[in-house]
PDB file of N, CA and C in Angstrom:
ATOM      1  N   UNK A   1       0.846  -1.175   0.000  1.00  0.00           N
ATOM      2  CA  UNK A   1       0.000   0.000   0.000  1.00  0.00           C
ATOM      3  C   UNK A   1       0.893   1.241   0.000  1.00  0.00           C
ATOM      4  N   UNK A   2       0.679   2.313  -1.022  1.00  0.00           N
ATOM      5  CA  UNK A   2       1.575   3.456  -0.985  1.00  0.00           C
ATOM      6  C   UNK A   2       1.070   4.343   0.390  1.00  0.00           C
ATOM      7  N   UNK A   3       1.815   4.747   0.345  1.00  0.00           N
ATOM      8  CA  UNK A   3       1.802   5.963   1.877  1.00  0.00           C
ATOM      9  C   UNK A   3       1.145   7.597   0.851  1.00  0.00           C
ATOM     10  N   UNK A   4       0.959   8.251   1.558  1.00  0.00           N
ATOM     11  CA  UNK A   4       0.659   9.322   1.931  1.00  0.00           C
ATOM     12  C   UNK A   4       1.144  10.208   0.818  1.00  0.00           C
ATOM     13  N   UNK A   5       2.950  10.313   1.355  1.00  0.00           N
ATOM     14  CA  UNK A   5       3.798  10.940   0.498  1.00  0.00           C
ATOM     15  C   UNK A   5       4.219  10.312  -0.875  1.00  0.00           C
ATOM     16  N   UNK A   6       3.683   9.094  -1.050  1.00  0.00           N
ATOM     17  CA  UNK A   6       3.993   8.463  -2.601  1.00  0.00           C
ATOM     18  C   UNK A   6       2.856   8.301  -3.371  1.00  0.00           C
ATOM     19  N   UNK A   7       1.769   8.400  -2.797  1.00  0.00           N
ATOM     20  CA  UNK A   7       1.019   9.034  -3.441  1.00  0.00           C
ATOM     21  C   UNK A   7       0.888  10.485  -3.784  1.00  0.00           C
ATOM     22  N   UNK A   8       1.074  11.592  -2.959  1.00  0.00           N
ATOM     23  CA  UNK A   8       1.500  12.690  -3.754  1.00  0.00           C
ATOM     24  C   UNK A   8       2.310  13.328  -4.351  1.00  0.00           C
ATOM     25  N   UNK A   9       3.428  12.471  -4.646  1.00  0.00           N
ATOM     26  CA  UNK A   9       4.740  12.039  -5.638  1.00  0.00           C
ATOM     27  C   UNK A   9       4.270  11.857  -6.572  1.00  0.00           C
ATOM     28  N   UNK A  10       3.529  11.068  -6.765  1.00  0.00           N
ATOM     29  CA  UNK A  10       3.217  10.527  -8.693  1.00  0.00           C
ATOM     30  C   UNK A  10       1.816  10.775  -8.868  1.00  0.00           C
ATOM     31  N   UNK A  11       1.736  11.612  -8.135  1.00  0.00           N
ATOM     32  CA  UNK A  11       0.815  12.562  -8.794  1.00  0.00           C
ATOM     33  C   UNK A  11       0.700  13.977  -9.189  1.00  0.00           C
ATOM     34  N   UNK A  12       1.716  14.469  -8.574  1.00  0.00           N
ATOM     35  CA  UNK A  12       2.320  15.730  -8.615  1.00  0.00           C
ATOM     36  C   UNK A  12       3.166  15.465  -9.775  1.00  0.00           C
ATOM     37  N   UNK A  13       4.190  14.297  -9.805  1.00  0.00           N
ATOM     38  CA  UNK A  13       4.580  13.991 -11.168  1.00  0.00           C
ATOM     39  C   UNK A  13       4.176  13.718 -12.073  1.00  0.00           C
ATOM     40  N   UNK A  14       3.140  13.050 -11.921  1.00  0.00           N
ATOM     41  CA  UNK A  14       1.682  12.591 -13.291  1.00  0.00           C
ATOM     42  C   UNK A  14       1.336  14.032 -13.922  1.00  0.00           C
ATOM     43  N   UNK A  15       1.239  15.020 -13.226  1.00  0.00           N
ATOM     44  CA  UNK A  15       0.852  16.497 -13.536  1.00  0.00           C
ATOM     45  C   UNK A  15       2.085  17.465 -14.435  1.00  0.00           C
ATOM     46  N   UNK A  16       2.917  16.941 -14.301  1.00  0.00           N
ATOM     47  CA  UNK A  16       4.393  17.059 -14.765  1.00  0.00           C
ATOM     48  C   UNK A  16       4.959  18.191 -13.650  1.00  0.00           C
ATOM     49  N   UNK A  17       4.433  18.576 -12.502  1.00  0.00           N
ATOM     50  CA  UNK A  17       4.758  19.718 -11.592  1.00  0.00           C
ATOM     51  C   UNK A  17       6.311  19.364 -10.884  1.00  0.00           C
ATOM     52  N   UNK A  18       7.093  20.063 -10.721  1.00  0.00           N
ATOM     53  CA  UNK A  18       8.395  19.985  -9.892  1.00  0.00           C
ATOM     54  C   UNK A  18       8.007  20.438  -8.532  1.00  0.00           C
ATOM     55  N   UNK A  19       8.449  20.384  -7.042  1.00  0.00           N
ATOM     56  CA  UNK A  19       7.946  20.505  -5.752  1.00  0.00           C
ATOM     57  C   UNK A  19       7.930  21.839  -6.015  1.00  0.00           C
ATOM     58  N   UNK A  20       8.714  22.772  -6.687  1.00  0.00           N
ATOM     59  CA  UNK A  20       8.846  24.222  -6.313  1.00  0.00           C
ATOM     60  C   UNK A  20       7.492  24.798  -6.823  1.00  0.00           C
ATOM     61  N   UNK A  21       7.000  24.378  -8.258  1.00  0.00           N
ATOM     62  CA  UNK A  21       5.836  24.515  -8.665  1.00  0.00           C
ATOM     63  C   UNK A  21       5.018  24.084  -7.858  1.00  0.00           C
ATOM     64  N   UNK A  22       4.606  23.150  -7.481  1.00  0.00           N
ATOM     65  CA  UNK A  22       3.687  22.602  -6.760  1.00  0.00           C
ATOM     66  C   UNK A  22       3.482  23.086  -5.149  1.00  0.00           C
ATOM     67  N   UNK A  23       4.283  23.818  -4.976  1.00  0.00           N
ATOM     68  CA  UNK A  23       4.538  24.414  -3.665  1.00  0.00           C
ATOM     69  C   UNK A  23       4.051  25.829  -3.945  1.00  0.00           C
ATOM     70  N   UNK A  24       4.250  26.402  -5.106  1.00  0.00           N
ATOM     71  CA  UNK A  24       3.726  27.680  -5.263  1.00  0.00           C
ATOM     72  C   UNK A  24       2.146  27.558  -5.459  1.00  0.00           C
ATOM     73  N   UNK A  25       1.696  26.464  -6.633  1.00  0.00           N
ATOM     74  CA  UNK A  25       0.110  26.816  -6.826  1.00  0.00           C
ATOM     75  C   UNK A  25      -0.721  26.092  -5.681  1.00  0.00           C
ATOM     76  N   UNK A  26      -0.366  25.210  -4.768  1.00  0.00           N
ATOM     77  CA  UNK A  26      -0.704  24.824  -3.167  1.00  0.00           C
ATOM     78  C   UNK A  26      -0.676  26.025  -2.312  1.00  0.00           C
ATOM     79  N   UNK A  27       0.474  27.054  -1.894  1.00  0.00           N
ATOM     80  CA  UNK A  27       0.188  27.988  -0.947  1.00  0.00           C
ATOM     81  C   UNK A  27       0.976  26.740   0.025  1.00  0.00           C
ATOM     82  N   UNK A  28       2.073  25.599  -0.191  1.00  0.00           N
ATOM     83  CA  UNK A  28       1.859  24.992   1.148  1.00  0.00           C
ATOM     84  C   UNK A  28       3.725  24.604   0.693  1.00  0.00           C
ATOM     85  N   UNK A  29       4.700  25.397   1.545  1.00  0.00           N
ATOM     86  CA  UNK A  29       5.907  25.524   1.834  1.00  0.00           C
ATOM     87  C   UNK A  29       6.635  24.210   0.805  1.00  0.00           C
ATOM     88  N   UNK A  30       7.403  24.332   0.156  1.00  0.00           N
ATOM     89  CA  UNK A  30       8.153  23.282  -0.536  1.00  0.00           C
ATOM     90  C   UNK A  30       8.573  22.047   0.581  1.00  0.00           C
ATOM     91  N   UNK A  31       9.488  23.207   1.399  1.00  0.00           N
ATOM     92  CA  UNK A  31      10.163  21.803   2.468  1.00  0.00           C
ATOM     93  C   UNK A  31       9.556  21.453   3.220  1.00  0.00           C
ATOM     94  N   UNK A  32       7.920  21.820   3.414  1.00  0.00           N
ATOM     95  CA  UNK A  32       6.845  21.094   3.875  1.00  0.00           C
ATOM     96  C   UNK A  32       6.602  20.101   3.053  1.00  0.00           C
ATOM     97  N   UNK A  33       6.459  19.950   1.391  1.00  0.00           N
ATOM     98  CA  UNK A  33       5.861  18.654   0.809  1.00  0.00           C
ATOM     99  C   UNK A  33       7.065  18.156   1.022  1.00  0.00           C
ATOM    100  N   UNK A  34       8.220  18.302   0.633  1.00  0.00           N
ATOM    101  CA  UNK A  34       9.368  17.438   0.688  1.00  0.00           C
ATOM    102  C   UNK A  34       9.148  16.509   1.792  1.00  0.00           C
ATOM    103  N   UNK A  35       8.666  16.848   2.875  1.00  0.00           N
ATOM    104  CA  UNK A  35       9.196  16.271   3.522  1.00  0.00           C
ATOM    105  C   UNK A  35       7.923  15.197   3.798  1.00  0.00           C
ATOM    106  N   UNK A  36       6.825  15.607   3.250  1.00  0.00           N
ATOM    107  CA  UNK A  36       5.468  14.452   3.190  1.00  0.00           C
ATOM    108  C   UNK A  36       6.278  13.833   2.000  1.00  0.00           C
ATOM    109  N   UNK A  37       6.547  14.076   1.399  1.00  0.00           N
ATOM    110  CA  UNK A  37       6.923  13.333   0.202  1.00  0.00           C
ATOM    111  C   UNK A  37       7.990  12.117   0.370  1.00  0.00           C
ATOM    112  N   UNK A  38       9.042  12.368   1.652  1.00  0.00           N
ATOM    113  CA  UNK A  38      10.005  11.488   1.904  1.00  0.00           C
ATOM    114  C   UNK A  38       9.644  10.843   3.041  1.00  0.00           C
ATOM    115  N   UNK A  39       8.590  10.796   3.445  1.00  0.00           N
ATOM    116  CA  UNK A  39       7.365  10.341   4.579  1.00  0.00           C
ATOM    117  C   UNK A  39       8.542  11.093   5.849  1.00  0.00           C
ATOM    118  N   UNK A  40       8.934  11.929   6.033  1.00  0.00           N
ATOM    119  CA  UNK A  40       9.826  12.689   7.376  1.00  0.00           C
ATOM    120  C   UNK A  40       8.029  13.255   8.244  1.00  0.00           C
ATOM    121  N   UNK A  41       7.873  13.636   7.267  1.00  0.00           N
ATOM    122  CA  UNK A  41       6.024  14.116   8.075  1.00  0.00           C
ATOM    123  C   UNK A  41       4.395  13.357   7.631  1.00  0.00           C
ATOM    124  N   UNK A  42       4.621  12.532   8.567  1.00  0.00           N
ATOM    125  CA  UNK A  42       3.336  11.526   8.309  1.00  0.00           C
ATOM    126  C   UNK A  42       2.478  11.662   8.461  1.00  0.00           C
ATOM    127  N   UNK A  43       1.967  13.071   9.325  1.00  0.00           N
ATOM    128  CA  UNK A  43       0.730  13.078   9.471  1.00  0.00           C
ATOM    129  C   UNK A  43       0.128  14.818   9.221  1.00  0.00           C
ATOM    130  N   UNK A  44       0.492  15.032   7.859  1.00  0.00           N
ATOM    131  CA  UNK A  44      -0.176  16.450   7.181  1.00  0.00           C
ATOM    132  C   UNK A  44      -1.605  16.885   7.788  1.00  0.00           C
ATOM    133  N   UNK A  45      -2.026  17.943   8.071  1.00  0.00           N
ATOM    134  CA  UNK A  45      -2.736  18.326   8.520  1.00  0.00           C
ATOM    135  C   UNK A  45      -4.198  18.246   7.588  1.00  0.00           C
ATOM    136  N   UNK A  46      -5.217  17.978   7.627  1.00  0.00           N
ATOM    137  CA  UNK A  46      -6.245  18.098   7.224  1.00  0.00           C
ATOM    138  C   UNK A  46      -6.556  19.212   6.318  1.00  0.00           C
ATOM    139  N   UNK A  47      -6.148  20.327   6.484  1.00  0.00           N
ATOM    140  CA  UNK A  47      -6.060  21.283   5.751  1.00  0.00           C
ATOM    141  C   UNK A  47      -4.999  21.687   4.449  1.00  0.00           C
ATOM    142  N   UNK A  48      -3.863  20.993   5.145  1.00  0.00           N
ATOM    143  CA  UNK A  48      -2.572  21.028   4.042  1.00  0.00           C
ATOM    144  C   UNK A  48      -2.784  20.001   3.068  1.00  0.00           C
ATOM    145  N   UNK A  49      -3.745  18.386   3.322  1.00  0.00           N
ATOM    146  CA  UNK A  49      -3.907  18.103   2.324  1.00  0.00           C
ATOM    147  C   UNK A  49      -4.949  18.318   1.361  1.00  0.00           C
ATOM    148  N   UNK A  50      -5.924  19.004   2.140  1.00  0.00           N
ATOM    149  CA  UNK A  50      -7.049  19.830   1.145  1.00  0.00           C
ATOM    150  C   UNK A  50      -6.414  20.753   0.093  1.00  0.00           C
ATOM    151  N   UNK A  51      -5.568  21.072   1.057  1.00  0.00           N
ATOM    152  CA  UNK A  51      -4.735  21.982  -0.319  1.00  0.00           C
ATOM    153  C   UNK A  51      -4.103  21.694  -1.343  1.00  0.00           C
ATOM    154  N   UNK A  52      -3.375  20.465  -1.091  1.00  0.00           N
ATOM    155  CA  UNK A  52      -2.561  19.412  -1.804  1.00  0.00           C
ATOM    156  C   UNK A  52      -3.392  18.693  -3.021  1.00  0.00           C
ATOM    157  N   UNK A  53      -4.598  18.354  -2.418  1.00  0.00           N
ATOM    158  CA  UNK A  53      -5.570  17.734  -3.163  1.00  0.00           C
ATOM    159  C   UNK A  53      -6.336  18.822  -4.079  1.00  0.00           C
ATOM    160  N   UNK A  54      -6.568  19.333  -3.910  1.00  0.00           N
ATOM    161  CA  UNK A  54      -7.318  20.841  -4.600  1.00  0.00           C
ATOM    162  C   UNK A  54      -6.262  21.246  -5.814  1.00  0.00           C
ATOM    163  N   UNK A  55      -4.742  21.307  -6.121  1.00  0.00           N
ATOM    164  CA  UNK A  55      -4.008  21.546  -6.145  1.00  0.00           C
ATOM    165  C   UNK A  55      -4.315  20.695  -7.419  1.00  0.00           C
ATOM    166  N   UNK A  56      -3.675  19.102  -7.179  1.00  0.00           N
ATOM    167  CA  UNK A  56      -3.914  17.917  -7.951  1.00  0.00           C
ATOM    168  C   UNK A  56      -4.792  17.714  -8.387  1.00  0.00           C
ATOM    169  N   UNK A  57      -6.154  18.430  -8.158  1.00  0.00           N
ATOM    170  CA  UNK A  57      -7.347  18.030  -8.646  1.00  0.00           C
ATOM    171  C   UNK A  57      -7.951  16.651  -8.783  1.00  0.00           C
ATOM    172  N   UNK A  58      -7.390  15.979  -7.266  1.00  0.00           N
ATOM    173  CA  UNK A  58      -8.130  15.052  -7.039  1.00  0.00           C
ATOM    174  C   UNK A  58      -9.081  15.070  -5.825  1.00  0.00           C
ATOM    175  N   UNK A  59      -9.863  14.037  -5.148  1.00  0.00           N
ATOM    176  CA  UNK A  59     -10.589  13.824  -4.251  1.00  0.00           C
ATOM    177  C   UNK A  59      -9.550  13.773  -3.279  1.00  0.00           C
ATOM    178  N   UNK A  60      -9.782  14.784  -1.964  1.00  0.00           N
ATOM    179  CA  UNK A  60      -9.198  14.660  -0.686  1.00  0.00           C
ATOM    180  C   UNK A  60      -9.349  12.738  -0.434  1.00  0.00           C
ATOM    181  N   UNK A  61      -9.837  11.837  -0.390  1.00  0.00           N
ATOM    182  CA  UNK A  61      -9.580  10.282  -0.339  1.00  0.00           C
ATOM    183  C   UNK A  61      -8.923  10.098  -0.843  1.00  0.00           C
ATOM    184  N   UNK A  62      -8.753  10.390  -2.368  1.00  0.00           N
ATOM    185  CA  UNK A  62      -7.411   9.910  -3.026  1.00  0.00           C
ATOM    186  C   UNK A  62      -5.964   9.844  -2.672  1.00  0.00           C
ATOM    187  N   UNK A  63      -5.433  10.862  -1.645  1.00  0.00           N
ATOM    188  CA  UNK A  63      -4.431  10.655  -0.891  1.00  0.00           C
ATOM    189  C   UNK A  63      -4.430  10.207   0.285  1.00  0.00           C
ATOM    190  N   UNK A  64      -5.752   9.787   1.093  1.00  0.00           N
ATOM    191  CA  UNK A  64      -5.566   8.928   2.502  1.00  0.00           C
ATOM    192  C   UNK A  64      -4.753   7.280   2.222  1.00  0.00           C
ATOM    193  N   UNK A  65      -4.447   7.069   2.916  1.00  0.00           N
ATOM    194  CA  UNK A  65      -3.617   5.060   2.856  1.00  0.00           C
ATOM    195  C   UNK A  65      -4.583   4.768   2.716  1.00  0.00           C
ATOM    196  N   UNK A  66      -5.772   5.010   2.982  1.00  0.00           N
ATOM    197  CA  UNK A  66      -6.898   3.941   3.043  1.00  0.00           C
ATOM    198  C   UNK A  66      -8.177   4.448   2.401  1.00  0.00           C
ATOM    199  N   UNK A  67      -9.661   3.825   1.897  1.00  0.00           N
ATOM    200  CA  UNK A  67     -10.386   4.218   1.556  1.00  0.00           C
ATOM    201  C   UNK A  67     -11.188   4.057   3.055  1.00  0.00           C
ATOM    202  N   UNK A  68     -12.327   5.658   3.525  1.00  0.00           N
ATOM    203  CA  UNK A  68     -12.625   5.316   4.521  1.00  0.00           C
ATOM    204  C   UNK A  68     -13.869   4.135   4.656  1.00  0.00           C
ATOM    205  N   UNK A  69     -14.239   3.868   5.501  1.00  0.00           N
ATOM    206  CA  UNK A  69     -15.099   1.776   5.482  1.00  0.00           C
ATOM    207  C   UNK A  69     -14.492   0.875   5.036  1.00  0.00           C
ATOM    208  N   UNK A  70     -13.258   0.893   3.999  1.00  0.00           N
ATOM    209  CA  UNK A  70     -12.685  -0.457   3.907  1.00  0.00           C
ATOM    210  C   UNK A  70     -11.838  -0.916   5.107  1.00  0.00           C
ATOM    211  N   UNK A  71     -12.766  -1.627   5.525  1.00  0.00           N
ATOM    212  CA  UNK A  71     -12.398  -2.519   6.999  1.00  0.00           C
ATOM    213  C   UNK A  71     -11.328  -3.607   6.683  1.00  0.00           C
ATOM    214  N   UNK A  72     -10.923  -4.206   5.314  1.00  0.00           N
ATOM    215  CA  UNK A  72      -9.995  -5.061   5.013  1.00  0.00           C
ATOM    216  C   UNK A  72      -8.644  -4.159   5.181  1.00  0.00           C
ATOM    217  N   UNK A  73      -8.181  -3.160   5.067  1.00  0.00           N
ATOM    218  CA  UNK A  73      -6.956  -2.301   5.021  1.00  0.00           C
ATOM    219  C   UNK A  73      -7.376  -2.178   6.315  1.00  0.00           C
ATOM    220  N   UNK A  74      -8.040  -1.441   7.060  1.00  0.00           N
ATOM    221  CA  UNK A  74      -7.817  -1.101   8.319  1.00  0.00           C
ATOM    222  C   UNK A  74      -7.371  -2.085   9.318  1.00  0.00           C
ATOM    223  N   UNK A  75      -7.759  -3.690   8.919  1.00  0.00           N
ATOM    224  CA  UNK A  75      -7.775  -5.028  10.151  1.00  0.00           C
ATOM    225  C   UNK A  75      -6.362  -4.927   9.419  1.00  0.00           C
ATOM    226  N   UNK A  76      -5.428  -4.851   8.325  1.00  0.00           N
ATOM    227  CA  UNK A  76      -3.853  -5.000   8.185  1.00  0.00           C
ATOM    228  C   UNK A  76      -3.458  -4.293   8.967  1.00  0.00           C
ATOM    229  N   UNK A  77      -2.895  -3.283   9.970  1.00  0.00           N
ATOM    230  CA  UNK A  77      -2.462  -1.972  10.308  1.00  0.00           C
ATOM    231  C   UNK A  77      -2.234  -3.164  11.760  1.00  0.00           C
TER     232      UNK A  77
END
């Protein structure tokens, strides 16, 4: 299961964005994603990934580890 920060790796790369770009049209510090990105910060704030996600133009779920109710990922943990 990808994490957090590897999912918003290749998707930020899917977009063709570099962190510096992606840090500018987010509003959310470069060496802040860097460091979701190298999982150093595991647990982004609710808001930073709204931003992240808004950004990517995907669904805020699309970057959780998990889909929420799938009880099969949650009983792995």
């Amino acid at each position: 299961m990808a994490t957090i920060g590897e999912k918003i790796r290749a998707l930020r790369i899917g977009k063709g964005l570099s962190v510096n770009e992606f840090a500018k049209l987010s509003k959310v510090s470069k060496s802040y994603i860097s460091n979701i990105e190298r999982g150093v910060q595991k647990n982004p704030s609710l808001i930073v990934m709204s931003k992240l996600a808004r950004t990517l133009e995907v669904p805020l779920e699309e970057l959780l580890p998990y889909r929420w109710g799938d009880e099969s990922e949650k009983n792995e943990k």
